[in-house]
PDB file of N, CA and C in Angstrom:
ATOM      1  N   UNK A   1     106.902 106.426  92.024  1.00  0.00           N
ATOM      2  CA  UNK A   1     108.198 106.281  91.401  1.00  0.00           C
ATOM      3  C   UNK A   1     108.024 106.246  89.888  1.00  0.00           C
ATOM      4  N   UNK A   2     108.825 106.494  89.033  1.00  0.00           N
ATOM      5  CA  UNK A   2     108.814 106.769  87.942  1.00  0.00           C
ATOM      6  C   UNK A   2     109.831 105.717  86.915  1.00  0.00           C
ATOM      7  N   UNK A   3     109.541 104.591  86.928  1.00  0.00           N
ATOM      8  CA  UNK A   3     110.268 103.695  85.645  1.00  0.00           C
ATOM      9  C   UNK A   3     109.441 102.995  84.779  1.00  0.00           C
ATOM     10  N   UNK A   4     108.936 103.049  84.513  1.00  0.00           N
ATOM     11  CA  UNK A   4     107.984 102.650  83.718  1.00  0.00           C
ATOM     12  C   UNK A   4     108.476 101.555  82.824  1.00  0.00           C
ATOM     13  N   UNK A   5     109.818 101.444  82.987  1.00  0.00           N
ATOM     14  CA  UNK A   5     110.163 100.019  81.972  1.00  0.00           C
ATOM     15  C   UNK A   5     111.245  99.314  82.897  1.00  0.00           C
ATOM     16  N   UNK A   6     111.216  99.156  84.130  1.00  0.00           N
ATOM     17  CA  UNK A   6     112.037  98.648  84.686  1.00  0.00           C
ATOM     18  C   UNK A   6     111.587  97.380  85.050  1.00  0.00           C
ATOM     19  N   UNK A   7     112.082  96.284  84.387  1.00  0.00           N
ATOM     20  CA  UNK A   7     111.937  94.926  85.252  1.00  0.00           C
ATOM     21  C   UNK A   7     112.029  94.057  86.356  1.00  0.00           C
ATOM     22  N   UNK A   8     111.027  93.469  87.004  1.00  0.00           N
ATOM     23  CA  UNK A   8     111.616  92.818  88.057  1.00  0.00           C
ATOM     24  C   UNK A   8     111.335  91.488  88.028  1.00  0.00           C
ATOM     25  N   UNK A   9     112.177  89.909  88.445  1.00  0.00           N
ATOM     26  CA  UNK A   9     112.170  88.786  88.519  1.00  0.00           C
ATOM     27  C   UNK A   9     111.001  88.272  89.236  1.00  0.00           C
ATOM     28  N   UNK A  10     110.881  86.552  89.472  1.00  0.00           N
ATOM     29  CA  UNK A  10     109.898  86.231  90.001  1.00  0.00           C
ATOM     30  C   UNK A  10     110.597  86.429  91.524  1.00  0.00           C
ATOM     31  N   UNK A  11     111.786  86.622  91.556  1.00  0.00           N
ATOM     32  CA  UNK A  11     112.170  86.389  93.223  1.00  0.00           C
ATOM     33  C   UNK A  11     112.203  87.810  94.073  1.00  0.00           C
ATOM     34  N   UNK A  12     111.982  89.294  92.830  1.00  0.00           N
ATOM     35  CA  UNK A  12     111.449  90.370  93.569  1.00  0.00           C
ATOM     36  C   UNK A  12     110.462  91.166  93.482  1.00  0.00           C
ATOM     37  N   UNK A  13     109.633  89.399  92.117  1.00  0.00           N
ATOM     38  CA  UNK A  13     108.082  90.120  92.773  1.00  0.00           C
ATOM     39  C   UNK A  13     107.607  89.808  93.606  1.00  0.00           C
ATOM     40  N   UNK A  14     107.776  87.999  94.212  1.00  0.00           N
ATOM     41  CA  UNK A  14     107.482  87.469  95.886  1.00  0.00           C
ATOM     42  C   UNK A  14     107.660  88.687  96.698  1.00  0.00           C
ATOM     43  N   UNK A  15     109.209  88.468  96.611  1.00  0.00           N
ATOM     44  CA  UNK A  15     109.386  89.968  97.717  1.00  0.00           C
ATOM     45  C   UNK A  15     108.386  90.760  98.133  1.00  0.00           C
ATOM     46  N   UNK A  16     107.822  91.746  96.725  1.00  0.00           N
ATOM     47  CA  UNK A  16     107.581  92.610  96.641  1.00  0.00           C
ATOM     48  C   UNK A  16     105.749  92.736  97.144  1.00  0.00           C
ATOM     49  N   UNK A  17     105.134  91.690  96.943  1.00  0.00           N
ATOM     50  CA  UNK A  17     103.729  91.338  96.947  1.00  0.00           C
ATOM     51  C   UNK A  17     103.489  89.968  98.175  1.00  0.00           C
ATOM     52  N   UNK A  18     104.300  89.782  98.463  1.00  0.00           N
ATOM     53  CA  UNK A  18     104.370  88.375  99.418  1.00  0.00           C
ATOM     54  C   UNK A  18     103.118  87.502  98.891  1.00  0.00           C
ATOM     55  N   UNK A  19     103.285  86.902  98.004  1.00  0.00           N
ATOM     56  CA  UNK A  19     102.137  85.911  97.476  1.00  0.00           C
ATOM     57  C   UNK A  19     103.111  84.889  96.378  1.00  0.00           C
ATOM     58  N   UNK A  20     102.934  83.555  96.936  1.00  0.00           N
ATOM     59  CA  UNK A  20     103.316  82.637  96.374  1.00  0.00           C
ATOM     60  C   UNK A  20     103.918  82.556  94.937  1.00  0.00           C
ATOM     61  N   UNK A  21     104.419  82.195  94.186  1.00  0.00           N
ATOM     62  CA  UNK A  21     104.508  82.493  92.323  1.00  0.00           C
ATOM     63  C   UNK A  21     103.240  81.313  92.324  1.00  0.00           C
ATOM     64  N   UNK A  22     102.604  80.279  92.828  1.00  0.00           N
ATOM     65  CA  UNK A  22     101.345  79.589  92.483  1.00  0.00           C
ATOM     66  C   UNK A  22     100.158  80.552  92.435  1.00  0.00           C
ATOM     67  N   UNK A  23     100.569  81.411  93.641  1.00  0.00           N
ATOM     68  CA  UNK A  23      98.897  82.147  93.502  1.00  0.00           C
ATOM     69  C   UNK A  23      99.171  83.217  92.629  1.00  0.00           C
ATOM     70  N   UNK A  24     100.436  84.104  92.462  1.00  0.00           N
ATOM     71  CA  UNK A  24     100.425  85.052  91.140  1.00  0.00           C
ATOM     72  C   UNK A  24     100.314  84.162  89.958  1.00  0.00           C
ATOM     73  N   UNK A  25     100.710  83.002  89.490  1.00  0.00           N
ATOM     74  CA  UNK A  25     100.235  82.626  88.142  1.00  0.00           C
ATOM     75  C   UNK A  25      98.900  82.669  88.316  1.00  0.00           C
ATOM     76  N   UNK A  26      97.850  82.121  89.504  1.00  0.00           N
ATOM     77  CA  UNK A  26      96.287  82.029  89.527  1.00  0.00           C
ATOM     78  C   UNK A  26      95.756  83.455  89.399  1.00  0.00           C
ATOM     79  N   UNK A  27      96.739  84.539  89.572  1.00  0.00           N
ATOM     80  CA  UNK A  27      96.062  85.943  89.763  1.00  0.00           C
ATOM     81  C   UNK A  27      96.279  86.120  88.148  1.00  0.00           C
ATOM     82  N   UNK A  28      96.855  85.865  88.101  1.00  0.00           N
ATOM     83  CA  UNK A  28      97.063  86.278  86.381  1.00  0.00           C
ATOM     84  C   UNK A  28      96.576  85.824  85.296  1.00  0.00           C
ATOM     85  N   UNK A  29      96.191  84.405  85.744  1.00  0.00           N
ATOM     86  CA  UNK A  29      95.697  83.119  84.521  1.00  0.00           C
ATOM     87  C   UNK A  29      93.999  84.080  84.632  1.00  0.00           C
ATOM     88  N   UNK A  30      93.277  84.233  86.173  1.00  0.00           N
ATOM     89  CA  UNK A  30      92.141  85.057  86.130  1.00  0.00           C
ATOM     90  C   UNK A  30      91.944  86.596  85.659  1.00  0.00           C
ATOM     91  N   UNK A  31      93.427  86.870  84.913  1.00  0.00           N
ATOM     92  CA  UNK A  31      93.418  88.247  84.889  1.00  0.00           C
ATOM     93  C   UNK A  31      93.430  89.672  85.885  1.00  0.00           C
ATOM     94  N   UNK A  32      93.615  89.198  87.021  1.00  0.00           N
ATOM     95  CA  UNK A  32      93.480  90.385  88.033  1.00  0.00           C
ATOM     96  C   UNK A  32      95.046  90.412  88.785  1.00  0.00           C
ATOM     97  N   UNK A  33      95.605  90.231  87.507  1.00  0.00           N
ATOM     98  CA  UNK A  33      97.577  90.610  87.826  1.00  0.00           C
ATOM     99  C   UNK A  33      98.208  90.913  86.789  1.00  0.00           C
ATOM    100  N   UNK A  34      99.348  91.591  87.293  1.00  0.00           N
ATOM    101  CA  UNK A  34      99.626  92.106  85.851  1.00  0.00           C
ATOM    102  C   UNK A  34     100.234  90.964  84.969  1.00  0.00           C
ATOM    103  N   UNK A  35     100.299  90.633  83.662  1.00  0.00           N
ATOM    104  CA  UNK A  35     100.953  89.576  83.127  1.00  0.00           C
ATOM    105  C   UNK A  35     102.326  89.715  82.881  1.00  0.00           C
ATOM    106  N   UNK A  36     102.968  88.483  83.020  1.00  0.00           N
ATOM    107  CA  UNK A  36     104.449  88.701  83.018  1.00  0.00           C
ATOM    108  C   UNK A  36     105.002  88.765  81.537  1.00  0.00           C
ATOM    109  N   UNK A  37     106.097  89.148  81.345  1.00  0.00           N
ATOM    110  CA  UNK A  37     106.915  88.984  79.893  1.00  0.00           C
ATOM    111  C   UNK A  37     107.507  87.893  80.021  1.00  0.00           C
ATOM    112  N   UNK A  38     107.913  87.482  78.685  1.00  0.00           N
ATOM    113  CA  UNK A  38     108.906  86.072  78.791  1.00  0.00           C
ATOM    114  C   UNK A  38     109.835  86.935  77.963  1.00  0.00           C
ATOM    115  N   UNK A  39     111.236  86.456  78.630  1.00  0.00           N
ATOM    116  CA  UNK A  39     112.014  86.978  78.093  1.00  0.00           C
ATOM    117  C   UNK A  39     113.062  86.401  77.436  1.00  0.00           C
ATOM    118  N   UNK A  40     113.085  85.379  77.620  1.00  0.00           N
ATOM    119  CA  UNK A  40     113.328  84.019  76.958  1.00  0.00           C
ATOM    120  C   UNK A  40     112.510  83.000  77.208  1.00  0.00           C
ATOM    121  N   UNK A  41     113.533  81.572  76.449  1.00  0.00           N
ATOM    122  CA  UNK A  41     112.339  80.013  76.845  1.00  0.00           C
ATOM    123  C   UNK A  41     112.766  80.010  78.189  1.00  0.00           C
ATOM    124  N   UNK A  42     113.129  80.398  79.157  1.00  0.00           N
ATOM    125  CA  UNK A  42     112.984  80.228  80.443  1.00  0.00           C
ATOM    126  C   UNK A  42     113.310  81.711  81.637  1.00  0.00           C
ATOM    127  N   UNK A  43     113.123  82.775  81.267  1.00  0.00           N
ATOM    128  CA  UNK A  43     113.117  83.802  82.159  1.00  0.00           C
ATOM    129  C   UNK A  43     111.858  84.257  81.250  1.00  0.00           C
ATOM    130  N   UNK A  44     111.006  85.167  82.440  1.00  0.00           N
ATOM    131  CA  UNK A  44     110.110  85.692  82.568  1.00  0.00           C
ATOM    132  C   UNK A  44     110.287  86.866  83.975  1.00  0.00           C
ATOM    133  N   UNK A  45     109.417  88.224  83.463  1.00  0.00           N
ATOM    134  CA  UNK A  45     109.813  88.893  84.252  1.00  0.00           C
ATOM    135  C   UNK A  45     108.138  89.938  84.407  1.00  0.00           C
ATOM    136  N   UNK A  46     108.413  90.910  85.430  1.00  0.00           N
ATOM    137  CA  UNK A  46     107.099  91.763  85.244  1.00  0.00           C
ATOM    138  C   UNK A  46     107.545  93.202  85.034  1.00  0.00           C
ATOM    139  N   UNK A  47     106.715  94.147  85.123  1.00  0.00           N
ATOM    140  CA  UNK A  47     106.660  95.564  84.645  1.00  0.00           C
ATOM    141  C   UNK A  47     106.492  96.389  85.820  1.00  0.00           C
ATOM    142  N   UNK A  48     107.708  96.686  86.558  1.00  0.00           N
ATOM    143  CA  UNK A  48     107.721  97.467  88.043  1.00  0.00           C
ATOM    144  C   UNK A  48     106.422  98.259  88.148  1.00  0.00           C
ATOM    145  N   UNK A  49     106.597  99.095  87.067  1.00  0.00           N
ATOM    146  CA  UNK A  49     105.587  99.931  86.971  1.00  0.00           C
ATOM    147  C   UNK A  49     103.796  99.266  87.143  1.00  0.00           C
ATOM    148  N   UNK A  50     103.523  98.209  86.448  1.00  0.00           N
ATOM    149  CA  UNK A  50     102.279  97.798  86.348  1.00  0.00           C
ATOM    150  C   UNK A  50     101.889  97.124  88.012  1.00  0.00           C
ATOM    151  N   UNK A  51     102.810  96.257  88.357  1.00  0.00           N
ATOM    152  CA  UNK A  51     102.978  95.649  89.755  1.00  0.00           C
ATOM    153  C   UNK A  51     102.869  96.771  91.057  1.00  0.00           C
ATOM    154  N   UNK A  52     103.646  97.709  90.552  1.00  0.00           N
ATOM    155  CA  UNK A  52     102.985  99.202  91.478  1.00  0.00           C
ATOM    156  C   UNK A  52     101.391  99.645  91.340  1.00  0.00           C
ATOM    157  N   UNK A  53     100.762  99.633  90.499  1.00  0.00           N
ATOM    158  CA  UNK A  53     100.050 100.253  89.936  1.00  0.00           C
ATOM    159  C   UNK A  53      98.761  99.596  91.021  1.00  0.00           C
ATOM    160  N   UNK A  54      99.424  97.915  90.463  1.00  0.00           N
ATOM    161  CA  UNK A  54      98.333  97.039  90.786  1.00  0.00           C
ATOM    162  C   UNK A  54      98.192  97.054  92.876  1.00  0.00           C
ATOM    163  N   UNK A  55      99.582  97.116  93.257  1.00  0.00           N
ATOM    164  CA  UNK A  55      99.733  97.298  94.181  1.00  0.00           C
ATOM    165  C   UNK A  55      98.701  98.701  95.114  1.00  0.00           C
ATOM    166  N   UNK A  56      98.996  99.486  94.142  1.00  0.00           N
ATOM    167  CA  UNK A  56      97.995 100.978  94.678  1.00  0.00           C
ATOM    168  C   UNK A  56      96.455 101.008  94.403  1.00  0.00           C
ATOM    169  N   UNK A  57      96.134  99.809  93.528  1.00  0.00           N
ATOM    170  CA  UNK A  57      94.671  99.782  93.550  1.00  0.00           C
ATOM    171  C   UNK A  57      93.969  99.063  94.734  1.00  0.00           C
ATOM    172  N   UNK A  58      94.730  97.967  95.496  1.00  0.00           N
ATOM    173  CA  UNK A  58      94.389  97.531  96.359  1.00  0.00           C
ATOM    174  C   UNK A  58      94.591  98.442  97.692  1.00  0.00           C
ATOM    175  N   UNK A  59      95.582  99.536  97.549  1.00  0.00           N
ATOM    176  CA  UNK A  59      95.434 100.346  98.812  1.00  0.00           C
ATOM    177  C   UNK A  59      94.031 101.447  99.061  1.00  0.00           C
ATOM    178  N   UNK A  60      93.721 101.252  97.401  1.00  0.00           N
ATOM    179  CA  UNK A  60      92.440 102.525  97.067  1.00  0.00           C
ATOM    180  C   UNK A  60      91.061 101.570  97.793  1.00  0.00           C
ATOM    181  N   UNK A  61      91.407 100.162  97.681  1.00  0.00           N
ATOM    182  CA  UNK A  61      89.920  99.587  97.787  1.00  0.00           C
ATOM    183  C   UNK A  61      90.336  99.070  99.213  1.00  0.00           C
ATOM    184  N   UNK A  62      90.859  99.552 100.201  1.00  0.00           N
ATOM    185  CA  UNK A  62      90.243  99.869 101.389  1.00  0.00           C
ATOM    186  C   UNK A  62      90.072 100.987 102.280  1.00  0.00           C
TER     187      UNK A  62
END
């Protein structure tokens, strides 16, 4: 898919990855997620595009 700047919340990246928002902050604080934007002092969001990306590297490594 092709958006490359389309945002998505913490409630459709769960969705999207089924992993806790505890263990995506731990995937991310270790660097092996994509990092989120803040988009204010209290929304934060991610990068459809990067969350895909990251999504298709794990389909490559099995």
């Amino acid at each position: 898919m092709n958006h490359p700047k389309q945002l998505i919340d913490k409630k459709e990246l769960v969705k999207l990855v089924k992993y806790s928002p505890q263990h995506i902050a731990r995937l991310e604080k270790a660097g092996q997620f994509p990092k989120r934007l803040r988009l204010g002092q209290n929304r934060v969001a991610w990068l459809l595009s990067e969350v895909e990306d990251w999504i298709d590297e794990r389909l490559c490594e099995r």
